[in-house]
Protein backbone atom coordinates (compact mmCIF):
# COMPACT_ATOMS: atom_id res chain seq x y z
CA UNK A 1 -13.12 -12.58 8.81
CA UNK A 2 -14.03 -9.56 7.07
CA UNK A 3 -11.34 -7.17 5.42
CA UNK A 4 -12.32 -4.17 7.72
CA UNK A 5 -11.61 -6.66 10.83
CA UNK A 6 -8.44 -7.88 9.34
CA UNK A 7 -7.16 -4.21 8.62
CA UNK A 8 -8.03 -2.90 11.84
CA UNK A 9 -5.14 -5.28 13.52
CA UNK A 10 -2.94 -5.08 10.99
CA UNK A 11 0.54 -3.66 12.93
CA UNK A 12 0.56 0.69 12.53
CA UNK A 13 4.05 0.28 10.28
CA UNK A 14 1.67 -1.95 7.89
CA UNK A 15 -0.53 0.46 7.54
CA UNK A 16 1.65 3.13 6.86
CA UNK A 17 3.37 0.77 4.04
CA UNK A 18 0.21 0.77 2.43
CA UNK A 19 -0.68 4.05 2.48
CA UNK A 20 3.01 4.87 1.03
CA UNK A 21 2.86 1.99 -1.47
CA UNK A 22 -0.68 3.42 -2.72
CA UNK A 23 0.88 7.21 -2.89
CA UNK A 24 3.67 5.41 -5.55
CA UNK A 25 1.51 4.13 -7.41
CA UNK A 26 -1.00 6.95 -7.43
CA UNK A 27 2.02 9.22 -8.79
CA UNK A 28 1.74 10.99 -5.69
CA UNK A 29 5.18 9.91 -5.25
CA UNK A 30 6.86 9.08 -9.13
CA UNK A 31 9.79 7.62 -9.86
CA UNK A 32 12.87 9.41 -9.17
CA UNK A 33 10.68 11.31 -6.11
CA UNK A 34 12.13 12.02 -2.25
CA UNK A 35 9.72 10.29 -0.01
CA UNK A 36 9.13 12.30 2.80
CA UNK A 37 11.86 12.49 5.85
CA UNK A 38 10.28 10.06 8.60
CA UNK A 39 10.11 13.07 10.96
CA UNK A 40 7.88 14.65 8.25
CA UNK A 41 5.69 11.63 7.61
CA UNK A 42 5.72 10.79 11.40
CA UNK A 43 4.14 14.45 12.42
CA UNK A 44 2.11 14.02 10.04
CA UNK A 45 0.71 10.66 10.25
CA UNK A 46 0.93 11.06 13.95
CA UNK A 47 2.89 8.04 14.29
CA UNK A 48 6.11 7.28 16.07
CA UNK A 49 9.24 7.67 14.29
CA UNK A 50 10.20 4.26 14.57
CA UNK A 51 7.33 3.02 13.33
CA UNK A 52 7.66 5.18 9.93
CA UNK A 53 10.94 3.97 9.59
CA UNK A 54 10.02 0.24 9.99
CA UNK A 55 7.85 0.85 7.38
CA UNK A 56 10.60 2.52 4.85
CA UNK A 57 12.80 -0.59 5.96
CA UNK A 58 10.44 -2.85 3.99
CA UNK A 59 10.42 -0.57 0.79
CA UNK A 60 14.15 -0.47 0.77
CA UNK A 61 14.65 -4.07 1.61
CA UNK A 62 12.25 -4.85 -1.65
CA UNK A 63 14.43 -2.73 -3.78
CA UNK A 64 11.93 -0.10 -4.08
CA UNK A 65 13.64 2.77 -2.80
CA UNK A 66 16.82 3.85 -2.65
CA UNK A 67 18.86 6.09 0.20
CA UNK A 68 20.92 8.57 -0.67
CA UNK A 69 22.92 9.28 2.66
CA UNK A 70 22.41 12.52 3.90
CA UNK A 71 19.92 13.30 1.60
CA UNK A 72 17.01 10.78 1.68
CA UNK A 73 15.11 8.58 0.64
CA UNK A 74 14.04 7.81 -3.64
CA UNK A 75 11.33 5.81 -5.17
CA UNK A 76 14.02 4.24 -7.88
CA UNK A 77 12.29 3.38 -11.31
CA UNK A 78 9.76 0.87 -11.78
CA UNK A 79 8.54 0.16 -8.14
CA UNK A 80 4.94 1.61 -9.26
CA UNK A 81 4.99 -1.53 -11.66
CA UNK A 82 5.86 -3.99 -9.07
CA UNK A 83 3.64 -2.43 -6.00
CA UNK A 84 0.71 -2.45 -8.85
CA UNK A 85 1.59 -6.30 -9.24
CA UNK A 86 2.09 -7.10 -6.28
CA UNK A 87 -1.20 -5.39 -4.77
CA UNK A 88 -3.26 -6.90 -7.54
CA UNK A 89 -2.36 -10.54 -6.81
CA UNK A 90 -2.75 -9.94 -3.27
CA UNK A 91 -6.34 -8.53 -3.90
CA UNK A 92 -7.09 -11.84 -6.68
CA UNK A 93 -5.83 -13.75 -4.01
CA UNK A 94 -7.34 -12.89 -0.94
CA UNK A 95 -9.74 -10.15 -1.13
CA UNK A 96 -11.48 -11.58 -4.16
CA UNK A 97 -12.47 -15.09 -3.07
CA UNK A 98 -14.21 -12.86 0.19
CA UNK A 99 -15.72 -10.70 -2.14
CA UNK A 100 -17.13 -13.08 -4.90
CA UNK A 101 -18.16 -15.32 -1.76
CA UNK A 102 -20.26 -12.69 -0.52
CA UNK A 103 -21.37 -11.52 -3.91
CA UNK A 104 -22.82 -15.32 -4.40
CA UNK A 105 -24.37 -15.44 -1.05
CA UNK A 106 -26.52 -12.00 -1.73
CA UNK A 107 -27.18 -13.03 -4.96
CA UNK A 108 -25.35 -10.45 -7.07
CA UNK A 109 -24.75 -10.58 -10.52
CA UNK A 110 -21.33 -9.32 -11.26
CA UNK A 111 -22.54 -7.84 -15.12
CA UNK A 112 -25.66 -6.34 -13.61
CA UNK A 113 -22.97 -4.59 -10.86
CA UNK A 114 -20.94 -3.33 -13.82
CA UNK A 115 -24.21 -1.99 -15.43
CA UNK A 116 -24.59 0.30 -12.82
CA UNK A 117 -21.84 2.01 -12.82
């Protein structure tokens, strides 16, 4: 199964965590940052409310955020480090094998690839 396939029925709040996760570690959202409220991020992600909050669940049950009642919700120090990890062995372990896989069957050459950029 390809990954374009696999991400099209990945579950909405899954989506959304990876979208957030990749604005972390972009810097879009540093350390110490407020994430957006999830009325903001819901209007405009166009997404239910509930579903933008199922998604901040996961961050703050991985440590990754912190709440500050009342106020909202922080990206606490070092969760750029550990969403980098984390995405990277995902990708060596997953994606990779599909992608190498492929690159064999067409008959790439990974250095001749790198070349060209």
């Amino acid at each position: 199964m390809s990954t374009t396939s696999t991400n099209q029925a990945r579950p909405v709040y899954l989506k959304l965590r990876d979208q957030i996760a990749a604005a972390i570690i972009e810097g879009v959202y540093p350390e110490g940052a407020m994430l957006p409220s999830v009325r903001a991020l819901a209007a405009e992600q166009g997404a239910n409310p509930l579903t933008v909050a199922k998604a901040y669940q996961q961050f703050q049950n991985d440590g990754l955020v912190e709440v500050q009642r009342g106020v909202g919700m922080y990206v606490v120090k070092g969760a750029a480090d550990t969403l980098r990890a984390r995405e990277r062995d995902q990708f060596l372990s997953e994606e990779w094998p599909e992608i190498r896989a492929r690159m064999e069957r067409l008959g790439l050459d990974p250095l001749r690839l790198l070349e060209r950029s």
